[in-house]
PDB file of N, CA and C in Angstrom:
ATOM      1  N   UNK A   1     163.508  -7.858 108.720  1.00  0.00           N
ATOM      2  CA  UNK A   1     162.551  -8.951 108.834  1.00  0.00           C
ATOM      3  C   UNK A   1     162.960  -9.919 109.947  1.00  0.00           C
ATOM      4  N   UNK A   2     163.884  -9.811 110.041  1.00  0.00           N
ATOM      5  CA  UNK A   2     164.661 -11.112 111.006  1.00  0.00           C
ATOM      6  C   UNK A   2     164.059 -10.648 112.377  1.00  0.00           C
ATOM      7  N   UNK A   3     164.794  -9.139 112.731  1.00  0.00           N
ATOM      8  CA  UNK A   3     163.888  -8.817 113.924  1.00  0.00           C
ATOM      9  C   UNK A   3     162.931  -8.841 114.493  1.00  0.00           C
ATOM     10  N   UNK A   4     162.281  -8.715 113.284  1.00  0.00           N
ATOM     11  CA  UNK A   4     160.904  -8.639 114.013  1.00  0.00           C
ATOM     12  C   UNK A   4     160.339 -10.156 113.790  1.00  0.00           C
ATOM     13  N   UNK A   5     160.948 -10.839 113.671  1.00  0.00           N
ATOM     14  CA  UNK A   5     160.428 -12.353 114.108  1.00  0.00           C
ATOM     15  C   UNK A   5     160.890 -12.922 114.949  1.00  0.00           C
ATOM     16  N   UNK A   6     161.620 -12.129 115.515  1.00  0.00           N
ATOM     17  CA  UNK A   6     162.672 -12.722 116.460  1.00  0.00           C
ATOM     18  C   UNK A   6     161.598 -12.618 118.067  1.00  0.00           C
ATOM     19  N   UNK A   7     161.859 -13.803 118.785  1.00  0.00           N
ATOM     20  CA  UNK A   7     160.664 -14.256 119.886  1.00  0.00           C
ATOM     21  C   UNK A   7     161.778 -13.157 121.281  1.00  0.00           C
ATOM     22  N   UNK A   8     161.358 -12.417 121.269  1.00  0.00           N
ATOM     23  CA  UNK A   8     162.675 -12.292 122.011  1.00  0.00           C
ATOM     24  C   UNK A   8     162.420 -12.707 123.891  1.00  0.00           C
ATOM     25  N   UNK A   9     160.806 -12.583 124.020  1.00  0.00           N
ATOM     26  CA  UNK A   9     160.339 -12.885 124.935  1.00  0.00           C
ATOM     27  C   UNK A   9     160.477 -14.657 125.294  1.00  0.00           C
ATOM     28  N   UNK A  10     160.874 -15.047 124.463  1.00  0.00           N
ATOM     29  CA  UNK A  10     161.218 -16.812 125.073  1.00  0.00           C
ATOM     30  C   UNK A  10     162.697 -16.343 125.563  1.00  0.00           C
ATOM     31  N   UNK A  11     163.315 -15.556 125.611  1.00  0.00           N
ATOM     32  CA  UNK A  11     164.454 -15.375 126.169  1.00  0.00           C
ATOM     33  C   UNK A  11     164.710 -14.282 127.751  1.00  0.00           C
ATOM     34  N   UNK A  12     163.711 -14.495 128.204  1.00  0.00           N
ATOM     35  CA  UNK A  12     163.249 -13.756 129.781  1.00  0.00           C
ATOM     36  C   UNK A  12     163.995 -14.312 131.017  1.00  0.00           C
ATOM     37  N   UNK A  13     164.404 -15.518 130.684  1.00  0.00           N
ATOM     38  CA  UNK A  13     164.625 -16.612 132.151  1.00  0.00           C
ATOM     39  C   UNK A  13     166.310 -16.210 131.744  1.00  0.00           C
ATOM     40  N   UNK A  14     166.778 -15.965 130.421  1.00  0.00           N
ATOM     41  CA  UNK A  14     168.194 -15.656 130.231  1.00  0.00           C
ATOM     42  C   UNK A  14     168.549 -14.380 130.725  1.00  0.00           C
ATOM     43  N   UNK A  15     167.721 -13.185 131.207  1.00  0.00           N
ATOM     44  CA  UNK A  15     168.378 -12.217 131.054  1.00  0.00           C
ATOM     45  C   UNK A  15     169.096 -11.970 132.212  1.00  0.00           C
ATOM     46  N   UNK A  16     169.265 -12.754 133.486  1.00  0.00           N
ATOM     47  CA  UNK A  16     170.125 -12.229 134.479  1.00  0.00           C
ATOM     48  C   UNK A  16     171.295 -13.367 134.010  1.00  0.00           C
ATOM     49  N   UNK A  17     171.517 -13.950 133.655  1.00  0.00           N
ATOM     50  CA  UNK A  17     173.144 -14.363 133.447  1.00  0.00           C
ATOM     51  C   UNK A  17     173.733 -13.880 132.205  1.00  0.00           C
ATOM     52  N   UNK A  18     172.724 -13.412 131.208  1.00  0.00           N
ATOM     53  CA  UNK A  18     172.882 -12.230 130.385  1.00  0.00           C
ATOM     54  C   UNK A  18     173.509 -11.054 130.610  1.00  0.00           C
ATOM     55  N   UNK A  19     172.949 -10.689 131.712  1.00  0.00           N
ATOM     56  CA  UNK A  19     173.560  -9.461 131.981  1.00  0.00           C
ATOM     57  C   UNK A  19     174.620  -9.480 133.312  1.00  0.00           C
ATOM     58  N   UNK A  20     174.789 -10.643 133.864  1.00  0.00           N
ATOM     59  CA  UNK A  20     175.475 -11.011 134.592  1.00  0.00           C
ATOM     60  C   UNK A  20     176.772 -11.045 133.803  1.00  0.00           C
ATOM     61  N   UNK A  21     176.853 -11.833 132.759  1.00  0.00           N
ATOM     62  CA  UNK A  21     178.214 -12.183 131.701  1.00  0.00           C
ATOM     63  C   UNK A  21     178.793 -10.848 131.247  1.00  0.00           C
ATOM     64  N   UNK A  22     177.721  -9.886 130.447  1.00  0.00           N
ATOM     65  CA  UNK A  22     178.332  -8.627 129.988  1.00  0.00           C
ATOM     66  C   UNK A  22     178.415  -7.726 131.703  1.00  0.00           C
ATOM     67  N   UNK A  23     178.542  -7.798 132.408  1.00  0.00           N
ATOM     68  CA  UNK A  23     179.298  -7.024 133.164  1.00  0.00           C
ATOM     69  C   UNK A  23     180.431  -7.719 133.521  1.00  0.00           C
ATOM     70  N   UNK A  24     180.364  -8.714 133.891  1.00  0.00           N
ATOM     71  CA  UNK A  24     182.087  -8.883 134.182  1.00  0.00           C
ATOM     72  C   UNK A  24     182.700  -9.448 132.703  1.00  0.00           C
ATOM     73  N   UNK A  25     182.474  -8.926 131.226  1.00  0.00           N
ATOM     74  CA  UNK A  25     183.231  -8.383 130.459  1.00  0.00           C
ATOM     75  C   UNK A  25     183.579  -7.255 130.569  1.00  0.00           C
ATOM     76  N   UNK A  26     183.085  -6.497 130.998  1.00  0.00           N
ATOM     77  CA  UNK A  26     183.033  -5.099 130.940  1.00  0.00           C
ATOM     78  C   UNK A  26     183.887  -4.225 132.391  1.00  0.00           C
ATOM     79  N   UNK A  27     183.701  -5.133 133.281  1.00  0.00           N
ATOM     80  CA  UNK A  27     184.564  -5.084 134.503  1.00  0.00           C
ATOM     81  C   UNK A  27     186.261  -5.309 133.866  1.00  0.00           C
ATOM     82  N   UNK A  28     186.000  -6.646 133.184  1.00  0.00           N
ATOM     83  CA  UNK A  28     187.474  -7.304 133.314  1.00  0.00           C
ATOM     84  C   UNK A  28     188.468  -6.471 132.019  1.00  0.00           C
ATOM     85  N   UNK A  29     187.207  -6.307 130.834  1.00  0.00           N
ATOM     86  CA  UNK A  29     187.772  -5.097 130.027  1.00  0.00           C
ATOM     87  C   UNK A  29     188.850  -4.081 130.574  1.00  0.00           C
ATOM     88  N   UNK A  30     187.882  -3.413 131.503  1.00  0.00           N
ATOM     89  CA  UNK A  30     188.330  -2.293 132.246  1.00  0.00           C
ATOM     90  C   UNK A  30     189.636  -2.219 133.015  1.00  0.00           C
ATOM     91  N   UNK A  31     189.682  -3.296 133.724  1.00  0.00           N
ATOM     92  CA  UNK A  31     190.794  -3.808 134.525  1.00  0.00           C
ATOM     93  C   UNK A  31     192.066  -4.071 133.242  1.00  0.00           C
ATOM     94  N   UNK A  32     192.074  -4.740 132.138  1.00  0.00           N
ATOM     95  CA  UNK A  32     192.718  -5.110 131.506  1.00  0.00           C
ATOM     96  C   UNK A  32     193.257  -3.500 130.617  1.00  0.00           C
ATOM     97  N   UNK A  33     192.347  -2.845 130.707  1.00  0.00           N
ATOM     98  CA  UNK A  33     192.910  -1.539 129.987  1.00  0.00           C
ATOM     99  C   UNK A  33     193.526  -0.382 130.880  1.00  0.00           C
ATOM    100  N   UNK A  34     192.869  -0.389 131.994  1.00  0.00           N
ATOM    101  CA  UNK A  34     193.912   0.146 132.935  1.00  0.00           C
ATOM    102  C   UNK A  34     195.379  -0.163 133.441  1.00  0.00           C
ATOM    103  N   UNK A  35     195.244  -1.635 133.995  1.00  0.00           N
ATOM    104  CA  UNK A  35     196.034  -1.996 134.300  1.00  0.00           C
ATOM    105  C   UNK A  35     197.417  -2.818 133.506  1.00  0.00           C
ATOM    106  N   UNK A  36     197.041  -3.212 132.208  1.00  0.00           N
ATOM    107  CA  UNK A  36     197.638  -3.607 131.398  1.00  0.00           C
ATOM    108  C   UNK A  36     198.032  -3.169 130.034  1.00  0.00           C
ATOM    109  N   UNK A  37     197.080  -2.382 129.255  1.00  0.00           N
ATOM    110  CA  UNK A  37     197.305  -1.955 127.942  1.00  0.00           C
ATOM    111  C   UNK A  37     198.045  -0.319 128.096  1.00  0.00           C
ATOM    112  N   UNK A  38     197.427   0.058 129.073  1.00  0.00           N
ATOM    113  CA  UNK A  38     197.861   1.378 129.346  1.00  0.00           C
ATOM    114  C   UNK A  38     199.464   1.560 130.198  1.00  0.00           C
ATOM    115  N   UNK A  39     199.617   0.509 130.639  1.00  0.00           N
ATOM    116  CA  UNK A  39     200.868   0.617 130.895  1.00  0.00           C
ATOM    117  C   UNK A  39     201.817   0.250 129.856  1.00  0.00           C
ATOM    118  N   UNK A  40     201.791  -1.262 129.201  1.00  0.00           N
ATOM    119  CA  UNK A  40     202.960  -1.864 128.285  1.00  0.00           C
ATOM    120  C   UNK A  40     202.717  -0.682 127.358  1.00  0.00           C
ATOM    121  N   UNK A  41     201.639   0.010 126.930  1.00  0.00           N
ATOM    122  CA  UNK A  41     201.778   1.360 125.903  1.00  0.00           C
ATOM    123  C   UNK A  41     202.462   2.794 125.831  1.00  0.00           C
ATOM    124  N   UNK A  42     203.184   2.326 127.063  1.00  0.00           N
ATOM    125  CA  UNK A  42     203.513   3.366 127.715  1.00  0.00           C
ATOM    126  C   UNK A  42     203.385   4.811 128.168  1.00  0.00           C
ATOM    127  N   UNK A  43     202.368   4.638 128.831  1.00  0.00           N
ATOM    128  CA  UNK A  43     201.631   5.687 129.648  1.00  0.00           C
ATOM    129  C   UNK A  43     201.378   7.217 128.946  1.00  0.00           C
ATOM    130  N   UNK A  44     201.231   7.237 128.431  1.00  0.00           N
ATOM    131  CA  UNK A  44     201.100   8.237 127.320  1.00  0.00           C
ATOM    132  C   UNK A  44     199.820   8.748 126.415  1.00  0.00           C
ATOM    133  N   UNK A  45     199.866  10.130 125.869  1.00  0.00           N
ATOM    134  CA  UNK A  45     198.544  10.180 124.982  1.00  0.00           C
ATOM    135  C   UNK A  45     198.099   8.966 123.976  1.00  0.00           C
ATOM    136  N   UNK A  46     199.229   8.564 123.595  1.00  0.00           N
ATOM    137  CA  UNK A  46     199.117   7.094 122.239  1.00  0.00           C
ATOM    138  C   UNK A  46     198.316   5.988 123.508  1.00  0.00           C
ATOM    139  N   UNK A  47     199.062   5.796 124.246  1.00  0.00           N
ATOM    140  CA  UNK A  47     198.825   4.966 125.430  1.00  0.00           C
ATOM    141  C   UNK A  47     197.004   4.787 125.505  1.00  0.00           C
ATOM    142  N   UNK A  48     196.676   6.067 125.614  1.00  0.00           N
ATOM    143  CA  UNK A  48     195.005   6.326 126.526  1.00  0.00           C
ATOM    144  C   UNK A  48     194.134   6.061 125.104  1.00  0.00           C
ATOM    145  N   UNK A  49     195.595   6.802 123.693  1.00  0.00           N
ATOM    146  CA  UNK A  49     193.927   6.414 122.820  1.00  0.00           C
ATOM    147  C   UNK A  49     194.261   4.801 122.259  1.00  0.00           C
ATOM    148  N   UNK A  50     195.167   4.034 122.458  1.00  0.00           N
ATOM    149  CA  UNK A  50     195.236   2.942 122.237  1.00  0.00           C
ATOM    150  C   UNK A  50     194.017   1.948 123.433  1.00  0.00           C
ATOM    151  N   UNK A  51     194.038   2.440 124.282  1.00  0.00           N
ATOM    152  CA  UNK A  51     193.186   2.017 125.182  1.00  0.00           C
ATOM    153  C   UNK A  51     191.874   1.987 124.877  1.00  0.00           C
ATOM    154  N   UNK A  52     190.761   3.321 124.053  1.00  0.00           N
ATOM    155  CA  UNK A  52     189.780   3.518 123.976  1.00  0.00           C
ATOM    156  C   UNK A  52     189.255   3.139 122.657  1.00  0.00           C
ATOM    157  N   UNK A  53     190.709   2.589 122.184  1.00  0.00           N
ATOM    158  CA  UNK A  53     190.358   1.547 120.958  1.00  0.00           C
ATOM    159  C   UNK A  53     190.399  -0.262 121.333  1.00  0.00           C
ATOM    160  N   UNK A  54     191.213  -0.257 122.803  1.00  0.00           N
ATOM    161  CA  UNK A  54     191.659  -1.482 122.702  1.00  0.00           C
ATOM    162  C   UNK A  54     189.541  -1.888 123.701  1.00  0.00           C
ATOM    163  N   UNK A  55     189.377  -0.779 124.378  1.00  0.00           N
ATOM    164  CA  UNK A  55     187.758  -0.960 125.220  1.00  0.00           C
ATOM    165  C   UNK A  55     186.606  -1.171 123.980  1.00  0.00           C
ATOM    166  N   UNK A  56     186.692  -0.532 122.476  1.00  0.00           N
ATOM    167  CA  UNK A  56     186.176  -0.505 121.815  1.00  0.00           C
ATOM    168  C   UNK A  56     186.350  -2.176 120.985  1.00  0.00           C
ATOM    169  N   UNK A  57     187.237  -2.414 120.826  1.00  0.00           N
ATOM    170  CA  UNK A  57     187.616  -4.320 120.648  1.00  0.00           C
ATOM    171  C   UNK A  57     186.655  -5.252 121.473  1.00  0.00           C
ATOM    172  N   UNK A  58     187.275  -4.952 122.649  1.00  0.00           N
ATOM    173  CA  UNK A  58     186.739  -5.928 123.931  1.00  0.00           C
ATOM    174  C   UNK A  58     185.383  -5.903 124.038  1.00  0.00           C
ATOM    175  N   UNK A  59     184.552  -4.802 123.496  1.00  0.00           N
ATOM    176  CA  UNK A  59     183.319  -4.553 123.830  1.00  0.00           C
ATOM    177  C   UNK A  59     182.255  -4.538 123.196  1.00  0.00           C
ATOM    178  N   UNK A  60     183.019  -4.697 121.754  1.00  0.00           N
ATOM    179  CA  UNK A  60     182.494  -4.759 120.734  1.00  0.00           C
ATOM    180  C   UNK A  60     182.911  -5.151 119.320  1.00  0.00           C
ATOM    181  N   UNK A  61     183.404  -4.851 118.397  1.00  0.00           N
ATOM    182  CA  UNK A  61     184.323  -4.448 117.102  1.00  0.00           C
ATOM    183  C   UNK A  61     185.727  -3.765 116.826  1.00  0.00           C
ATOM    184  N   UNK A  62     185.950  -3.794 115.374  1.00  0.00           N
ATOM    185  CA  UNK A  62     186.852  -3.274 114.996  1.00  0.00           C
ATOM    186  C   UNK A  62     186.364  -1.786 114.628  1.00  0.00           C
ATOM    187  N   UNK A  63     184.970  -1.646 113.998  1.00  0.00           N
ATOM    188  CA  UNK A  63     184.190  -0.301 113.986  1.00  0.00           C
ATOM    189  C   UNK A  63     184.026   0.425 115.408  1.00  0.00           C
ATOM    190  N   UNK A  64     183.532  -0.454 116.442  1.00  0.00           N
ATOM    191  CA  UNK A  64     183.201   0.578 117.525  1.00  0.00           C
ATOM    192  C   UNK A  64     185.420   0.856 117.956  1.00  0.00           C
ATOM    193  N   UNK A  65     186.328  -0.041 117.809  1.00  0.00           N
ATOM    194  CA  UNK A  65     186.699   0.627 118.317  1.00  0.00           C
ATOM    195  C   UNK A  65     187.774   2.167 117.583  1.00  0.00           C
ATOM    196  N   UNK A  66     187.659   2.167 116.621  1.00  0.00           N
ATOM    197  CA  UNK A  66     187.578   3.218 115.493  1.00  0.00           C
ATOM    198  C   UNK A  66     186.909   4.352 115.710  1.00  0.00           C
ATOM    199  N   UNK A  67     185.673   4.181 116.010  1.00  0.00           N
ATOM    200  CA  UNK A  67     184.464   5.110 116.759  1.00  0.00           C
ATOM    201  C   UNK A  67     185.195   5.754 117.813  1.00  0.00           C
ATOM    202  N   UNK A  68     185.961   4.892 118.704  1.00  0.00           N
ATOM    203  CA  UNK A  68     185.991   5.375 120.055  1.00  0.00           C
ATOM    204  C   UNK A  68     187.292   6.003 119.856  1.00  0.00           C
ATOM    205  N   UNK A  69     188.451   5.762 119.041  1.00  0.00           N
ATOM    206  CA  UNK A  69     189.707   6.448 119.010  1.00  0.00           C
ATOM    207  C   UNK A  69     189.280   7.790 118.048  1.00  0.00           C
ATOM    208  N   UNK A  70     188.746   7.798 117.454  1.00  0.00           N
ATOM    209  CA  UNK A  70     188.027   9.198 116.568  1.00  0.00           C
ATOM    210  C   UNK A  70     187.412   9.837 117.282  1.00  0.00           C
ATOM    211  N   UNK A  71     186.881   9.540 118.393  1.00  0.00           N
ATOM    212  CA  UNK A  71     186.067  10.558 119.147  1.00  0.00           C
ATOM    213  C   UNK A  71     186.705  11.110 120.302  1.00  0.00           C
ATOM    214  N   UNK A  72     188.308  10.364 120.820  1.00  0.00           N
ATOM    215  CA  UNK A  72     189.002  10.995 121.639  1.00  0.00           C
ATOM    216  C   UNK A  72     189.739  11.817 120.972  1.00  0.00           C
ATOM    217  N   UNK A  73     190.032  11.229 119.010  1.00  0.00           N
ATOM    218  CA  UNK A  73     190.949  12.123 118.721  1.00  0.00           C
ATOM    219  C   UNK A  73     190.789  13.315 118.309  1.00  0.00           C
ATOM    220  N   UNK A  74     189.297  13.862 118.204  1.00  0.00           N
ATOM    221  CA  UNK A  74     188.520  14.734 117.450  1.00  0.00           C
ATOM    222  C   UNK A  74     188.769  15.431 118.693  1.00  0.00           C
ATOM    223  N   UNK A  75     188.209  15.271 120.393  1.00  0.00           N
ATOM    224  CA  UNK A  75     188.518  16.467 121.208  1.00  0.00           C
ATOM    225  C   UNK A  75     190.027  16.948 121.462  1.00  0.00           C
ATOM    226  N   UNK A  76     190.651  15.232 121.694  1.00  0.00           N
ATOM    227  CA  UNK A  76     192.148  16.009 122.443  1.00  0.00           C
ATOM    228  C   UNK A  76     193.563  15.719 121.360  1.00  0.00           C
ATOM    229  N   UNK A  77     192.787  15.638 119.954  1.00  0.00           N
ATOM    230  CA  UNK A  77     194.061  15.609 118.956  1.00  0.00           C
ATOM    231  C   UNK A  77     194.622  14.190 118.870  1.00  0.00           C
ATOM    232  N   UNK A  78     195.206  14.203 117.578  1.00  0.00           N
ATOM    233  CA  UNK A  78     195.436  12.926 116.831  1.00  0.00           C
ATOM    234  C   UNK A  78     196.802  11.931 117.081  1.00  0.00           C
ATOM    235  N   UNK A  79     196.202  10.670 117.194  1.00  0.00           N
ATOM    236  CA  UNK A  79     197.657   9.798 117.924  1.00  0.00           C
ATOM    237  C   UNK A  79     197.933   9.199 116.138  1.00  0.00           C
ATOM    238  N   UNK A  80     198.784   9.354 115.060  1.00  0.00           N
ATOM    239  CA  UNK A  80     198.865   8.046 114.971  1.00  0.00           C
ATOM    240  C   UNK A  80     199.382   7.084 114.891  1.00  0.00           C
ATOM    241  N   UNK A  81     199.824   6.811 116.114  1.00  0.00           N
ATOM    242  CA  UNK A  81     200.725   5.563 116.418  1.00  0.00           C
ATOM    243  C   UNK A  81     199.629   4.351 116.342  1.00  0.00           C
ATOM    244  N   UNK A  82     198.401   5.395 117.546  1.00  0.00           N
ATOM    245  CA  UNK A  82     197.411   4.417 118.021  1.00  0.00           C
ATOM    246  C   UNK A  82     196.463   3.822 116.127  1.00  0.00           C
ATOM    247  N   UNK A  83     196.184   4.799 115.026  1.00  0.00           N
ATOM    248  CA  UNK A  83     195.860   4.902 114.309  1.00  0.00           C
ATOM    249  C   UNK A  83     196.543   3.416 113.511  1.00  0.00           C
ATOM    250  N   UNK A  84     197.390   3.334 113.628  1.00  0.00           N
ATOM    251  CA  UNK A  84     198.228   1.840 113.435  1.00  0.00           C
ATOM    252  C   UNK A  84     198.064   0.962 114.030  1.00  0.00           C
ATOM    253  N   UNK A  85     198.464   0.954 115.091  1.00  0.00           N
ATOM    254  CA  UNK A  85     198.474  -0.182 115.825  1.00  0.00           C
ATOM    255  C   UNK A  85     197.312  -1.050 116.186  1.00  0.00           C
ATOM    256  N   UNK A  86     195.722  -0.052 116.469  1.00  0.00           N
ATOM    257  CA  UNK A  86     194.687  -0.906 116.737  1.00  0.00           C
ATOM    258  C   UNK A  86     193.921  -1.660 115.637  1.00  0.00           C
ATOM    259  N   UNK A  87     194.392  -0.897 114.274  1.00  0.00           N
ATOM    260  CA  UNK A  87     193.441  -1.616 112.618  1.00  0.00           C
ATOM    261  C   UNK A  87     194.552  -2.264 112.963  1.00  0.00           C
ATOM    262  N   UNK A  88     195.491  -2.407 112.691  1.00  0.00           N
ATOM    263  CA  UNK A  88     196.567  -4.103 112.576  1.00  0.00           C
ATOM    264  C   UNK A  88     196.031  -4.987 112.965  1.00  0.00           C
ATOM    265  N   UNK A  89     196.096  -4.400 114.850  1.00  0.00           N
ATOM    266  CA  UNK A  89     195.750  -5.722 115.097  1.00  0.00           C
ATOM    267  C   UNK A  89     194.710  -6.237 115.237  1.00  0.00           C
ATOM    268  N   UNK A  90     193.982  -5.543 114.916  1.00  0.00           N
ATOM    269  CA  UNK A  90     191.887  -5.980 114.983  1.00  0.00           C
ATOM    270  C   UNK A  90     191.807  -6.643 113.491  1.00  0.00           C
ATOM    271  N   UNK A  91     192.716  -6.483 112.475  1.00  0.00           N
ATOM    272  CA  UNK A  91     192.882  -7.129 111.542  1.00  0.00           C
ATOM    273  C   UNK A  91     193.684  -8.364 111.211  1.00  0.00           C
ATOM    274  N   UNK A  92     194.493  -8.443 111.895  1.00  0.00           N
ATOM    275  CA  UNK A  92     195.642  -9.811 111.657  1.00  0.00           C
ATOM    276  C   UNK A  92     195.443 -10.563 112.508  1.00  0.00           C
ATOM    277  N   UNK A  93     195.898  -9.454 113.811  1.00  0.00           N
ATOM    278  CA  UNK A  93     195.593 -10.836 115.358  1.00  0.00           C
ATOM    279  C   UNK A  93     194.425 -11.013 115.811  1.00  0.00           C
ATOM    280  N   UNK A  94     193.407 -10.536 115.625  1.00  0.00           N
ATOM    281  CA  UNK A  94     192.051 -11.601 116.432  1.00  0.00           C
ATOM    282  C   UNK A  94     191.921 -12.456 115.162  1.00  0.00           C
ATOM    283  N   UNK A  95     191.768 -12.339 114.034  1.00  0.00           N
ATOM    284  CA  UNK A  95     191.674 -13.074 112.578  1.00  0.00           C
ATOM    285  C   UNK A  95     192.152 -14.705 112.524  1.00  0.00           C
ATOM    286  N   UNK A  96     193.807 -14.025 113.356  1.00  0.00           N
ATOM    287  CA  UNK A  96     194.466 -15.620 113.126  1.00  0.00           C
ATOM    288  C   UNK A  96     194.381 -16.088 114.296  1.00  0.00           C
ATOM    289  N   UNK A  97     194.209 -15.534 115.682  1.00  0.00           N
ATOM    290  CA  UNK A  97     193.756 -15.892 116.916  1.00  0.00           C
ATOM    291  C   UNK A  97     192.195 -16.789 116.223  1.00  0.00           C
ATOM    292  N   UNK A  98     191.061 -16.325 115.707  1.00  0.00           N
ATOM    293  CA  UNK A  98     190.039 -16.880 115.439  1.00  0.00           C
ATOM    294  C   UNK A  98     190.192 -18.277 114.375  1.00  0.00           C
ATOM    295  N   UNK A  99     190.945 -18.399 113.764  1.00  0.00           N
ATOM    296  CA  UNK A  99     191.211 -19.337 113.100  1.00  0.00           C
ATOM    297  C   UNK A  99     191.974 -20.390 113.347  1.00  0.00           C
ATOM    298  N   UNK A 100     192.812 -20.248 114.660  1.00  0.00           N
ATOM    299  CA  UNK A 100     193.761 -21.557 115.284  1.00  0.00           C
ATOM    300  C   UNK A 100     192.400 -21.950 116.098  1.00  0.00           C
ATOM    301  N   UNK A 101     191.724 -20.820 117.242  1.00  0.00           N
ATOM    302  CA  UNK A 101     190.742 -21.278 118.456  1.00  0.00           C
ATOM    303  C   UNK A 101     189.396 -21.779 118.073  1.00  0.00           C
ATOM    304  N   UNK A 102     188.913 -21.166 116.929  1.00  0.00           N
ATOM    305  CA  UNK A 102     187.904 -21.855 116.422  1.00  0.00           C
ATOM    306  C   UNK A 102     188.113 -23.702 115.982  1.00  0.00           C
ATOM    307  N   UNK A 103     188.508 -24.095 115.467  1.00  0.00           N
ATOM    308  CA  UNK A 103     188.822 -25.089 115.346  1.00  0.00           C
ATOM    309  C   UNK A 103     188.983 -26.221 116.540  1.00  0.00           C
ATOM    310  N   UNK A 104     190.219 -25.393 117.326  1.00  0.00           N
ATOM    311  CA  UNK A 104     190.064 -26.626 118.703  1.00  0.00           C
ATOM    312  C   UNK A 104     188.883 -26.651 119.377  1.00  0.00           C
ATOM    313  N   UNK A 105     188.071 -25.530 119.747  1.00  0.00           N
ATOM    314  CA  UNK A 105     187.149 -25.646 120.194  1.00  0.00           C
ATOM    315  C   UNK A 105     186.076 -26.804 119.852  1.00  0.00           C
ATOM    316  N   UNK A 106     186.078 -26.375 118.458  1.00  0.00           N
ATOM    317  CA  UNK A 106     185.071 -27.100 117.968  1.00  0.00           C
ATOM    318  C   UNK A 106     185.343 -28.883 117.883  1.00  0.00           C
ATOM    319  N   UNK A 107     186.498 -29.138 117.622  1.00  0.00           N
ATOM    320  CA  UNK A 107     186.812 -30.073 117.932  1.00  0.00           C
ATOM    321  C   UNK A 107     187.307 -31.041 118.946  1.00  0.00           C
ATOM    322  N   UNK A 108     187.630 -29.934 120.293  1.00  0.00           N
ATOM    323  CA  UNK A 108     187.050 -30.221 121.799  1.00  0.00           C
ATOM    324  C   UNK A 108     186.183 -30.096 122.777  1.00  0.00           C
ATOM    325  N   UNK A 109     185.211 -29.460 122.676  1.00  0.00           N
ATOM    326  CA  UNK A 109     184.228 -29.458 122.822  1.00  0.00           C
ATOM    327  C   UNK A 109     182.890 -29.599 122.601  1.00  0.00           C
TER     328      UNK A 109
END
């Protein structure tokens, strides 16, 4: 029901900084998983599927990025290091990350 009441056409004049914003998430994602997650993980099969869980975070969820380590692990076989490490921390650390930053925000801005 929500959807379909939803005006979505009063939102026309938004869609180029709309889509301006989700690409350079999606740029800087990228950069950050190449250049950073994939290395401190140490370069490795755990490494690549920690990555396609850590793109699945950034881009979305803790589901999509579950989605995305199950679907590398289903063709090229099972990490689970990565199987650990990305529910942890999609569970503890954005959680308590969201609960210190929410707050200042709201109360500085």
């Amino acid at each position: 029901m929500s959807l379909m009441s939803m005006q979505l056409w009063t939102l026309v004049e938004l869609a180029g900084p709309i889509f301006t914003i989700l690409g350079a998430q999606f740029v800087i994602a990228v950069a950050l998983n190449i250049f950073v997650v994939f290395r401190l993980m140490g370069r490795d099969y755990d490494a690549a599927v920690v990555c396609s869980g850590f793109g699945g975070i950034s881009l979305g969820s803790t589901p999509t990025a579950m989605a995305n380590m199950s679907a590398v692990a289903q063709r090229y076989g099972a990490s689970h290091k990565a199987f650990i490490i990305v529910p942890l921390v999609c569970a503890f650390f954005i959680d308590l990350v969201n609960a210190l930053l929410i707050p200042f925000f709201l109360a500085n801005f």
